[in-house]
C-alpha atoms as a PDB file:
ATOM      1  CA  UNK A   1      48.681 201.856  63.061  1.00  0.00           C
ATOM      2  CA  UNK A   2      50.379 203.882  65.430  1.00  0.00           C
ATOM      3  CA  UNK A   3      54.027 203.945  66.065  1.00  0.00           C
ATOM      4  CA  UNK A   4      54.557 202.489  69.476  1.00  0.00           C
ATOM      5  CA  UNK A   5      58.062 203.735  70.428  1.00  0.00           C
ATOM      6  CA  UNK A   6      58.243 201.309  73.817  1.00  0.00           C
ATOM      7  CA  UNK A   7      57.081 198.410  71.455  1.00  0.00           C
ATOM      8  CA  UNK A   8      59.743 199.405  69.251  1.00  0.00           C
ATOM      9  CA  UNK A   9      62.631 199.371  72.387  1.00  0.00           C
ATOM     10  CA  UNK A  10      61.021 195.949  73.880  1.00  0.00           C
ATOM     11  CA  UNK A  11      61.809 194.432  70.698  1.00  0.00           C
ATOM     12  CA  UNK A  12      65.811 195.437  70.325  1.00  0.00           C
ATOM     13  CA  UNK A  13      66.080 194.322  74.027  1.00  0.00           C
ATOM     14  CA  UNK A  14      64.438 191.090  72.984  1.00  0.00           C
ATOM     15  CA  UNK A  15      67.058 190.671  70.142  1.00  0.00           C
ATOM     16  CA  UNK A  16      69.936 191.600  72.154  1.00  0.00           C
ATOM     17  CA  UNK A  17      69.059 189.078  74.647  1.00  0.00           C
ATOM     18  CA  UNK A  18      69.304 186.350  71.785  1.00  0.00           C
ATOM     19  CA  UNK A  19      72.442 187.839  70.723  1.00  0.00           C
ATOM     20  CA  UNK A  20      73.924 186.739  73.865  1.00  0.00           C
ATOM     21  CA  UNK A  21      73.059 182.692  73.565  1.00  0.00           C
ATOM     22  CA  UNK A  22      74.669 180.049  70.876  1.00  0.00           C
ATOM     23  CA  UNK A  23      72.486 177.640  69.629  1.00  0.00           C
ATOM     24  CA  UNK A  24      75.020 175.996  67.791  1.00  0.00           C
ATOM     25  CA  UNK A  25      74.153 172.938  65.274  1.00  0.00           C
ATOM     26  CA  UNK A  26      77.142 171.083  63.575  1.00  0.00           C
ATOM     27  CA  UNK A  27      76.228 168.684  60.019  1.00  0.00           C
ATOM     28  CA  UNK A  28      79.130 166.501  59.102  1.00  0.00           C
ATOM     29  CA  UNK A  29      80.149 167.037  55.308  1.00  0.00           C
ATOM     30  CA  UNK A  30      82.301 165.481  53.002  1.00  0.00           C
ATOM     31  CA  UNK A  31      85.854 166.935  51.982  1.00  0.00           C
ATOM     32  CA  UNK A  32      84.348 167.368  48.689  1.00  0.00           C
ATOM     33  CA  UNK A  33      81.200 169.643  50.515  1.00  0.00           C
ATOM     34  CA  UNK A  34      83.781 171.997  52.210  1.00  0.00           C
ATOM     35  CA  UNK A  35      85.226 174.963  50.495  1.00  0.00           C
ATOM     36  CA  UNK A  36      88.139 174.170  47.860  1.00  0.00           C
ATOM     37  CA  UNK A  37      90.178 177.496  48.305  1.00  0.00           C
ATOM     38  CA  UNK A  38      89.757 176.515  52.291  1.00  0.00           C
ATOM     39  CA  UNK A  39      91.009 173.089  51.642  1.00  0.00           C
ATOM     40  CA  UNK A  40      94.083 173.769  49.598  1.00  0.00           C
ATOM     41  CA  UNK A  41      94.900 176.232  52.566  1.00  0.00           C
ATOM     42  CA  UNK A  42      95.013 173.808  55.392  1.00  0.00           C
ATOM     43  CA  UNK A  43      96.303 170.790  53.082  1.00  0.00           C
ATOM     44  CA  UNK A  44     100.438 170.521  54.011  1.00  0.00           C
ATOM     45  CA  UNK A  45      98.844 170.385  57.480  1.00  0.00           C
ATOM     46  CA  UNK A  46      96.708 167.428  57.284  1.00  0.00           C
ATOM     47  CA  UNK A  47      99.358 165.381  55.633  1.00  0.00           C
ATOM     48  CA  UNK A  48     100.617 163.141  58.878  1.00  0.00           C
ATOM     49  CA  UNK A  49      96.883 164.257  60.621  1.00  0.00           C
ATOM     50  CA  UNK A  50      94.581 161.618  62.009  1.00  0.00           C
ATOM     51  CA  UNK A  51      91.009 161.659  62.077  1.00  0.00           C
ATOM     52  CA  UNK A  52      90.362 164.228  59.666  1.00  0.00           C
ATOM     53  CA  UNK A  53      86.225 165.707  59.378  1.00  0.00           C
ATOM     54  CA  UNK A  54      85.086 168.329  58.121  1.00  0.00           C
ATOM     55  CA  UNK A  55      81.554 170.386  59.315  1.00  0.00           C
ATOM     56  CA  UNK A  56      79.044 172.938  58.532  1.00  0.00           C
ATOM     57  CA  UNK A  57      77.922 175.150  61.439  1.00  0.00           C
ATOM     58  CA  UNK A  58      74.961 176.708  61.966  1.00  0.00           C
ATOM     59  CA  UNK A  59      74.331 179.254  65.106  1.00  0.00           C
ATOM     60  CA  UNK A  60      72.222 181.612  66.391  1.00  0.00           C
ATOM     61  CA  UNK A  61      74.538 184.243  64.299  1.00  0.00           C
ATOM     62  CA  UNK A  62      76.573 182.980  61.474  1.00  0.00           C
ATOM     63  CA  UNK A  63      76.633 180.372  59.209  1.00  0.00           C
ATOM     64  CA  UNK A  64      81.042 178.407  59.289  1.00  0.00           C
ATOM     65  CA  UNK A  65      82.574 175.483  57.755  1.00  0.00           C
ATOM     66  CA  UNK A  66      85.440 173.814  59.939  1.00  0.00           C
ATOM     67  CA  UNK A  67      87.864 171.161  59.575  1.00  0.00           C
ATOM     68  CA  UNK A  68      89.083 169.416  62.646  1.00  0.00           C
ATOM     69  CA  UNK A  69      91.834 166.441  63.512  1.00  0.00           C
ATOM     70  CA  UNK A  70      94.585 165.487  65.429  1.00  0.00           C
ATOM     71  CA  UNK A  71      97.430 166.231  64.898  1.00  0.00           C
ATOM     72  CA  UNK A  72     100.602 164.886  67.322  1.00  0.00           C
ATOM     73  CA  UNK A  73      98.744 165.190  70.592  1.00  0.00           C
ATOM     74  CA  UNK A  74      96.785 167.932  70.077  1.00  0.00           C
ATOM     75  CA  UNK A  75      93.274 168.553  68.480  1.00  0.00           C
ATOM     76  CA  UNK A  76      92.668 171.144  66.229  1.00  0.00           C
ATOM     77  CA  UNK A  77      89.861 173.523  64.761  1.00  0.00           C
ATOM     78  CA  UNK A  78      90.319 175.614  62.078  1.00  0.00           C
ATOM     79  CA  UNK A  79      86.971 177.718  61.067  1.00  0.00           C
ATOM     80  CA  UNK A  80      86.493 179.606  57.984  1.00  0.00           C
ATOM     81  CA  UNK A  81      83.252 181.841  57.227  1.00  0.00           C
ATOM     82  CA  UNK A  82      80.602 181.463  54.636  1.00  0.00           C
ATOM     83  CA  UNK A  83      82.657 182.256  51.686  1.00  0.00           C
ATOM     84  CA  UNK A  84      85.829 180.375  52.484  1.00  0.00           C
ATOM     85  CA  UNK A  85      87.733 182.860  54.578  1.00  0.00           C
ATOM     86  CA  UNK A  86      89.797 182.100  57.404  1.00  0.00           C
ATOM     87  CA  UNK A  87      88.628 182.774  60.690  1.00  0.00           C
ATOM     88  CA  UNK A  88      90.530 181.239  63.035  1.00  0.00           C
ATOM     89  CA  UNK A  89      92.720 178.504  64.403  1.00  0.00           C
ATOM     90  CA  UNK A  90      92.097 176.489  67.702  1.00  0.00           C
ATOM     91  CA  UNK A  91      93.171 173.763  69.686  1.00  0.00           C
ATOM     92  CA  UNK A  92      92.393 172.136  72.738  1.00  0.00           C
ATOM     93  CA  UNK A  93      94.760 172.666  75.986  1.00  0.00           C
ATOM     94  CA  UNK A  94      94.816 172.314  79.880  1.00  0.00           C
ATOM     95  CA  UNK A  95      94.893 174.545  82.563  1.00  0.00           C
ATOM     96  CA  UNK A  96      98.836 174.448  83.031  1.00  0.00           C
ATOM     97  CA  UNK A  97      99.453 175.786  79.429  1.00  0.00           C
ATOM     98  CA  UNK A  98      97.986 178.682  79.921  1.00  0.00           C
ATOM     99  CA  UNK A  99     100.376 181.914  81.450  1.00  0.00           C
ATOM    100  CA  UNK A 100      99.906 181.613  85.668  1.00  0.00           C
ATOM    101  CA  UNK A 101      98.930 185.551  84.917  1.00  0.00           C
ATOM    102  CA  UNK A 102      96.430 185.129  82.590  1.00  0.00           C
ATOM    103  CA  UNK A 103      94.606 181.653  84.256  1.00  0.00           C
ATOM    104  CA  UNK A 104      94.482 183.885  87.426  1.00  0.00           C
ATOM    105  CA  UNK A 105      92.759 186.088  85.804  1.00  0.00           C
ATOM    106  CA  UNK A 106      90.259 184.242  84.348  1.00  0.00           C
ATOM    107  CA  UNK A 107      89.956 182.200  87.674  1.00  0.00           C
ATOM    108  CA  UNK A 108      89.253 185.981  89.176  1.00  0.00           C
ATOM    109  CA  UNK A 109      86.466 186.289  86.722  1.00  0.00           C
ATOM    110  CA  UNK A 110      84.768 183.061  86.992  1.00  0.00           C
ATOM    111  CA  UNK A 111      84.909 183.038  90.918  1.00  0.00           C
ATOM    112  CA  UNK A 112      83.464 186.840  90.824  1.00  0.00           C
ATOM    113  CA  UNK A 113      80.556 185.933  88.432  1.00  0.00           C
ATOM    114  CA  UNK A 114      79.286 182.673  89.226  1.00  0.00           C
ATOM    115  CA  UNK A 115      79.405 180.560  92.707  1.00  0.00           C
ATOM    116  CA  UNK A 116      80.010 177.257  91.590  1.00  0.00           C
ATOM    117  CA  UNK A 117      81.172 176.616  88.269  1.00  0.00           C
ATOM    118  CA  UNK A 118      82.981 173.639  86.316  1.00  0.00           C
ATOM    119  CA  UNK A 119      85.725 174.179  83.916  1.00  0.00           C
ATOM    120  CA  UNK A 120      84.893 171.264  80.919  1.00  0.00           C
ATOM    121  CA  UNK A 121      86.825 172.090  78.128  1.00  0.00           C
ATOM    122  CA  UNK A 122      90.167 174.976  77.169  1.00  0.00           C
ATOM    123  CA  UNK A 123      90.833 175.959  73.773  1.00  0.00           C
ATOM    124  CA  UNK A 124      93.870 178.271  72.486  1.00  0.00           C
ATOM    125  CA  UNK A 125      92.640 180.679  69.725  1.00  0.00           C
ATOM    126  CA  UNK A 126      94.505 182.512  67.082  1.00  0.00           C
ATOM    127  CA  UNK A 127      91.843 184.729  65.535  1.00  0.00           C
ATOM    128  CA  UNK A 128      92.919 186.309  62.035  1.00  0.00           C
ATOM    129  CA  UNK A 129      94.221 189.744  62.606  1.00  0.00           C
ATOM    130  CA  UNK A 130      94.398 192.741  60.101  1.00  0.00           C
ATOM    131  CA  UNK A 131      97.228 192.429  57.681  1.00  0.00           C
ATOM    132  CA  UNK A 132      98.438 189.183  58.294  1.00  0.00           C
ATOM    133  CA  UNK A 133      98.361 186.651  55.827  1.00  0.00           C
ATOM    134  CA  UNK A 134      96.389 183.617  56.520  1.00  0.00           C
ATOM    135  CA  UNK A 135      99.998 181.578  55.931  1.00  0.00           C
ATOM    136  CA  UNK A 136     101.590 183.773  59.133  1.00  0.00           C
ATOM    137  CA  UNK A 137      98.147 182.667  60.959  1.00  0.00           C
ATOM    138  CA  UNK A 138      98.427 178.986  60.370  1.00  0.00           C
ATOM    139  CA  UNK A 139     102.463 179.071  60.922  1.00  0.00           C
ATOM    140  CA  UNK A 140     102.045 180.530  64.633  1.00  0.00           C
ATOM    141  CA  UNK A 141      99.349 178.103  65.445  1.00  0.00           C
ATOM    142  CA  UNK A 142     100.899 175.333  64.391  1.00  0.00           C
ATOM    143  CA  UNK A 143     104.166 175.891  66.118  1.00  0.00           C
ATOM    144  CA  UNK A 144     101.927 176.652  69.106  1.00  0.00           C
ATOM    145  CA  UNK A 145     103.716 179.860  69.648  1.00  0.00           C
ATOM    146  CA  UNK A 146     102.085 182.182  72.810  1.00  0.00           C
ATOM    147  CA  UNK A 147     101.487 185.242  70.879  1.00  0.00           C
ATOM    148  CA  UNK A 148      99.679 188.969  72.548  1.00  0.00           C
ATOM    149  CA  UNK A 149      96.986 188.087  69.971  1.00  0.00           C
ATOM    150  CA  UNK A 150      96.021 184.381  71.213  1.00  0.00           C
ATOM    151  CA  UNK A 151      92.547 183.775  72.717  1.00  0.00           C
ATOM    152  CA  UNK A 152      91.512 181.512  75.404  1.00  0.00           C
ATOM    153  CA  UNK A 153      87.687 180.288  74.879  1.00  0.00           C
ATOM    154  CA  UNK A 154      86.431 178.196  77.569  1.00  0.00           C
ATOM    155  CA  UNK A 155      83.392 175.777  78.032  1.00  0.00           C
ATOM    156  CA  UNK A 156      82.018 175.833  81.532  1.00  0.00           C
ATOM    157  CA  UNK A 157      79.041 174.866  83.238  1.00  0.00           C
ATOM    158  CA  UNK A 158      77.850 176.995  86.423  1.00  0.00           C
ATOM    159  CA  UNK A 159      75.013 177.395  88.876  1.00  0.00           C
ATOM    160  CA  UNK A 160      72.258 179.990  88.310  1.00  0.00           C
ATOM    161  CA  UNK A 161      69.353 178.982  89.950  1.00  0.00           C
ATOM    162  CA  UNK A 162      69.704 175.806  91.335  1.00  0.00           C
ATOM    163  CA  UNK A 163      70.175 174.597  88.483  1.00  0.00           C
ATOM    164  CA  UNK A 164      73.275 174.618  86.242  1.00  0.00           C
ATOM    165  CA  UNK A 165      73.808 176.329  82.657  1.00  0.00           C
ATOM    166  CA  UNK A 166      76.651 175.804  80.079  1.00  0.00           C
ATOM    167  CA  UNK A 167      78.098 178.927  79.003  1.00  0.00           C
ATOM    168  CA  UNK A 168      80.750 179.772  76.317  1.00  0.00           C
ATOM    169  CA  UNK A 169      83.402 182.724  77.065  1.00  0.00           C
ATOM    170  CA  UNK A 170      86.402 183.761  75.468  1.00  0.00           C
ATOM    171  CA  UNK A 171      89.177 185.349  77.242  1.00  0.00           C
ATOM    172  CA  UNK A 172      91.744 187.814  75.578  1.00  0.00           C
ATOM    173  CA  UNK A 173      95.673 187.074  76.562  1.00  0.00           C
ATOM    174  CA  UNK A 174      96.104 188.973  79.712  1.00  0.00           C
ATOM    175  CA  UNK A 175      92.603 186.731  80.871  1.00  0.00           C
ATOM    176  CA  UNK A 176      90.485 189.915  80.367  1.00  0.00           C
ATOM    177  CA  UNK A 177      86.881 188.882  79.117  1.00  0.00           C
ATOM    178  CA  UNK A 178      85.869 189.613  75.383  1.00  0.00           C
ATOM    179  CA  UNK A 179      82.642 187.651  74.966  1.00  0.00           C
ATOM    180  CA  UNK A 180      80.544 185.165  77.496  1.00  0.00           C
ATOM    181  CA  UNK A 181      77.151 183.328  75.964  1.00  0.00           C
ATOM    182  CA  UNK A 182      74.936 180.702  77.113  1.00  0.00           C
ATOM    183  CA  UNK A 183      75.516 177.703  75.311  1.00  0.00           C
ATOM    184  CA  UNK A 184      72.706 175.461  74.208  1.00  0.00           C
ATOM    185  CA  UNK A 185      72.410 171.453  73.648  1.00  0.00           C
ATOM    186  CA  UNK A 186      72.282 171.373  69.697  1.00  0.00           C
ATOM    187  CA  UNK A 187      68.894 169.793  68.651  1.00  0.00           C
ATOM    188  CA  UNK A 188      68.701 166.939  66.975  1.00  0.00           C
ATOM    189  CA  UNK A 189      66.564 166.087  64.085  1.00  0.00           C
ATOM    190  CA  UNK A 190      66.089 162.612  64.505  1.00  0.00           C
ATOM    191  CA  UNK A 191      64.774 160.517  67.881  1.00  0.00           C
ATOM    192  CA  UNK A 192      67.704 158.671  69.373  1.00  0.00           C
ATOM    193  CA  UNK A 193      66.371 155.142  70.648  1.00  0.00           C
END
């Protein structure tokens, strides 16, 4: 067989152009199903929490477990990787928490790329950073602190077309784009009646 070097391009394209979509699939687990070292990490903080569940999620790209509740008024994430390591914390937030500077930003983006588009859901990210401890992490997103290092990732729906597509982007602090995917229904392995 001959080595087809056009084949062999066509193909990394191909895989590139997954790269850029989440099919995303969460399982519910029990406490006792999520990592221990992860648990005993986020513990003090689901003392006074409410609604308290833990997941394991599957993507096109990684495999993550992730804890989320409520705690006060706001709803939190907090995802850790395969082996227990702590990725990062999120909660959800409106429009008017975000910096005027940075939401402009971001409103510059979306009204540059895409014609008609629908905002449906804001989280705040702190993403682990190099040398900080995963207790510094936590502390800062639990006091809610606006930090150079926070992350907005937002959910939005938008016409391409005719018809309309979800899509997944996440936004650095100053509202400059660091990632945008298509986001996919997760499928379902049973028939809903």
């Amino acid at each position: 067989m001959k080595f087809n070097p056009i084949l062999l391009f066509m193909l990394v394209m191909l895989q590139f152009g997954f790269a850029q979509n989440k099919y995303e699939r969460e399982s519910r687990i029990d406490q006792e199903e999520f990592p221990q070292a992860s648990y005993i990490l986020i513990q003090k903080y689901l003392e006074d929490a409410k609604r308290v569940r833990f997941y394991l999620e599957t993507d096109s790209i990684k495999k993550s477990y992730e804890a989320k509740f409520k705690k006060g008024r706001l709803h939190y994430s907090v995802e850790f990787d395969e082996e227990g390591k702590l990725e990062d914390v999120e909660f959800e937030i409106k429009e008017q928490d975000i910096p005027n500077d940075t939401w402009g930003s971001i409103l510059f983006y979306l009204d540059e790329n895409h014609q008609k588009y629908r905002v449906k859901k804001i989280q705040q990210q702190y993403p682990v950073l190099d040398g900080q401890s995963n207790e510094k992490l936590l502390h800062n997103a639990f006091q809610n602190l606006i930090l150079p290092e926070v992350n907005y990732e937002l959910v939005f729906s938008a016409k391409k077309d005719k018809e309309f597509q979800e899509y997944e982007a996440l936004f650095d602090a100053q509202g400059q784009l660091i990632r945008i995917r298509k986001s996919f229904p997760p499928s379902y392995d049973h028939v809903l009646y």
